[in-house]
C-alpha atoms as a PDB file:
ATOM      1  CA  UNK A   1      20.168 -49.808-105.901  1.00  0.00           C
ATOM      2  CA  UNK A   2      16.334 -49.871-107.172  1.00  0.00           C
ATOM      3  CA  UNK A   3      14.459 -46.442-108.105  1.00  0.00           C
ATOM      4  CA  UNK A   4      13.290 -46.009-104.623  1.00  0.00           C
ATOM      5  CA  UNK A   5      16.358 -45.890-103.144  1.00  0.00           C
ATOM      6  CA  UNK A   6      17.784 -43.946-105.835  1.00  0.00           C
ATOM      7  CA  UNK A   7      15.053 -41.233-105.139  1.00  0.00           C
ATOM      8  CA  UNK A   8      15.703 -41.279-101.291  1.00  0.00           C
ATOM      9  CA  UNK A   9      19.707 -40.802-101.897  1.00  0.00           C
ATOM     10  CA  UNK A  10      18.616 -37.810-104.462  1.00  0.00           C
ATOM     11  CA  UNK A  11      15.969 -36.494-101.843  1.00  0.00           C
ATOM     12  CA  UNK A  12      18.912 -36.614 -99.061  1.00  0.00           C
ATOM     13  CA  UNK A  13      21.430 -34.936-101.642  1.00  0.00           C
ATOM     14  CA  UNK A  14      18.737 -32.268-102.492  1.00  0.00           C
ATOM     15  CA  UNK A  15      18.923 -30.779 -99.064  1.00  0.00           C
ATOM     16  CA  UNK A  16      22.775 -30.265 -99.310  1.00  0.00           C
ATOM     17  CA  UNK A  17      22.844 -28.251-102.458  1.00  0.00           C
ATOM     18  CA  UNK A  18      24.505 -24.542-101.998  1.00  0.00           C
ATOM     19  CA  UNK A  19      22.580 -23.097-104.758  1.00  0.00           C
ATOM     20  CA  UNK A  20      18.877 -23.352-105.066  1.00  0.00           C
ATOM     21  CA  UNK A  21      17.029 -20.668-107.355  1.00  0.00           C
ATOM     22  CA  UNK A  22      12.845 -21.041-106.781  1.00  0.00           C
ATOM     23  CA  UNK A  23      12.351 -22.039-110.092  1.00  0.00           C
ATOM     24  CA  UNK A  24      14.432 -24.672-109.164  1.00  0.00           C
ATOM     25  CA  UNK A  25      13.127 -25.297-105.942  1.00  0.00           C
ATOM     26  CA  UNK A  26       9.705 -25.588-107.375  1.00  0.00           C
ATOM     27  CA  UNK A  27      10.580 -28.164-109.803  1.00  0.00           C
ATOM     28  CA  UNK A  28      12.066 -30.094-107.175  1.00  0.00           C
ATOM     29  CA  UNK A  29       9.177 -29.785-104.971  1.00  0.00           C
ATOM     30  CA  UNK A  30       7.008 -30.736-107.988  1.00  0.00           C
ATOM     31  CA  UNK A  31       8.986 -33.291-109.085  1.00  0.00           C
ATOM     32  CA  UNK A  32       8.787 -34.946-105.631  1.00  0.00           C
ATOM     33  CA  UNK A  33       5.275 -34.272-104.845  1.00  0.00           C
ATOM     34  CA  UNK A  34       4.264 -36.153-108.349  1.00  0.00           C
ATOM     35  CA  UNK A  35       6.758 -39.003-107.163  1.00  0.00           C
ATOM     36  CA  UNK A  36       5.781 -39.557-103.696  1.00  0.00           C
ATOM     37  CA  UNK A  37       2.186 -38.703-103.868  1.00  0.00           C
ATOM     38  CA  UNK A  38       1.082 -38.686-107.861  1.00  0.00           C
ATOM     39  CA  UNK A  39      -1.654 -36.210-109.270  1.00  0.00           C
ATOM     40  CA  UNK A  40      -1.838 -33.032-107.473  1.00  0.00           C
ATOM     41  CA  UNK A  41      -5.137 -33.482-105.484  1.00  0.00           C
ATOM     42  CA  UNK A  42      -7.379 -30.705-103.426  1.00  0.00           C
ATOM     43  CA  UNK A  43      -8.542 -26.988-104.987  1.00  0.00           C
ATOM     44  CA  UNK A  44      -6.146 -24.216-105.892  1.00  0.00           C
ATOM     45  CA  UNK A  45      -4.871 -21.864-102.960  1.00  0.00           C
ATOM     46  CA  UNK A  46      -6.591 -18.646-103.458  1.00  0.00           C
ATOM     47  CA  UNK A  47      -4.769 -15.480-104.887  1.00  0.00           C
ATOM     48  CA  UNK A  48      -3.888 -14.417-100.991  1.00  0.00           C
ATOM     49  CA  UNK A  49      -1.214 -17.468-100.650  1.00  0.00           C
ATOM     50  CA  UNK A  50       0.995 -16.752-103.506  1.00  0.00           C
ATOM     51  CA  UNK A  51       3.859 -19.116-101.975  1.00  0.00           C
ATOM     52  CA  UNK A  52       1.116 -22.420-102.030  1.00  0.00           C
ATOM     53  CA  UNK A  53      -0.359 -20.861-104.797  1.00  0.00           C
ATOM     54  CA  UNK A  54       2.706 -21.232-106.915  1.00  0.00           C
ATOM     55  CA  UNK A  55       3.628 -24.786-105.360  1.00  0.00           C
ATOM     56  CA  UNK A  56       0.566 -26.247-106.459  1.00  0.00           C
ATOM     57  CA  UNK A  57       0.675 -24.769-109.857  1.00  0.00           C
ATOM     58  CA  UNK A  58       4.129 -26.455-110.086  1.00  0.00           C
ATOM     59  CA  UNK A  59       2.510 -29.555-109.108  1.00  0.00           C
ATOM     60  CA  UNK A  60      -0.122 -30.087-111.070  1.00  0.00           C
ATOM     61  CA  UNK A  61       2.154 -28.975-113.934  1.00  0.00           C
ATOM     62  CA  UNK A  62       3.292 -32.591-113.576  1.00  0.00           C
ATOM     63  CA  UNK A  63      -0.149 -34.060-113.631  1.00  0.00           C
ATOM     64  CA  UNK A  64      -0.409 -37.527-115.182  1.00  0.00           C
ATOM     65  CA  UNK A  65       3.274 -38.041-114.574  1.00  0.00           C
ATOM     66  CA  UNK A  66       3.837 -41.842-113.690  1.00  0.00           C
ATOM     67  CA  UNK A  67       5.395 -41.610-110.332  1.00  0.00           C
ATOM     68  CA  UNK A  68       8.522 -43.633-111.273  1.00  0.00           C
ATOM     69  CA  UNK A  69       8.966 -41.162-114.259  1.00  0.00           C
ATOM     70  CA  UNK A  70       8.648 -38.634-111.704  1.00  0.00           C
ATOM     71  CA  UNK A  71      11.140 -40.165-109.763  1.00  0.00           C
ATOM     72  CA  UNK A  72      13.832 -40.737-112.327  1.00  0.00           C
ATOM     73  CA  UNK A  73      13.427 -36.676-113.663  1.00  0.00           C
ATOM     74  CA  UNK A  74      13.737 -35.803-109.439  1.00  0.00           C
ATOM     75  CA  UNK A  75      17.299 -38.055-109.537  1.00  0.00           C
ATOM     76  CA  UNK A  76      18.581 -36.244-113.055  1.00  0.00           C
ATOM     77  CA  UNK A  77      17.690 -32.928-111.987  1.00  0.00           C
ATOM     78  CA  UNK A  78      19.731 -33.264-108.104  1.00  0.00           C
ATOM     79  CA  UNK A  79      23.218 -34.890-110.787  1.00  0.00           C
ATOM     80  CA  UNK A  80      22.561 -31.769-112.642  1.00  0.00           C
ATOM     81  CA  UNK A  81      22.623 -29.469-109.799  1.00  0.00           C
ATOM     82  CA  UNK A  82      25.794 -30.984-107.831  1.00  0.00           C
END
């Protein structure tokens, strides 16, 4: 398999974890974000939206990530959680 469909199978897997804490979620959210879609674009949620406030601080923690980078840290951090 290539690093695209290693990401998909890791994005399917993801979704069948019993255990997901938010600081994981959010890493897998940022993780795939950064893969999928690369720098975090668009302005800051304001203070009032605490859940997209902290998704898009999670985010753009992984600005300037190269998306396949992204993608390989996404497929490590699903084998760790299984």
């Amino acid at each position: 398999m290539d690093l695209d469909d290693d990401f998909n199978y890791a994005v399917e897997r993801s979704r069948l974890l019993d255990k997901q804490p938010n600081n994981v979620l959010l890493d897998l959210y940022a993780l795939y974000k950064q893969a999928s879609a690369g720098d975090v674009s668009g302005s800051r949620p304001g203070m009032t939206k605490m859940r997209d406030r902290a998704k898009y601080d999670a985010w753009a923690g992984r600005k300037g990530m190269a998306q396949d980078e992204a993608k390989k840290a996404y497929i490590a951090l699903v084998d760790s959680l299984e």
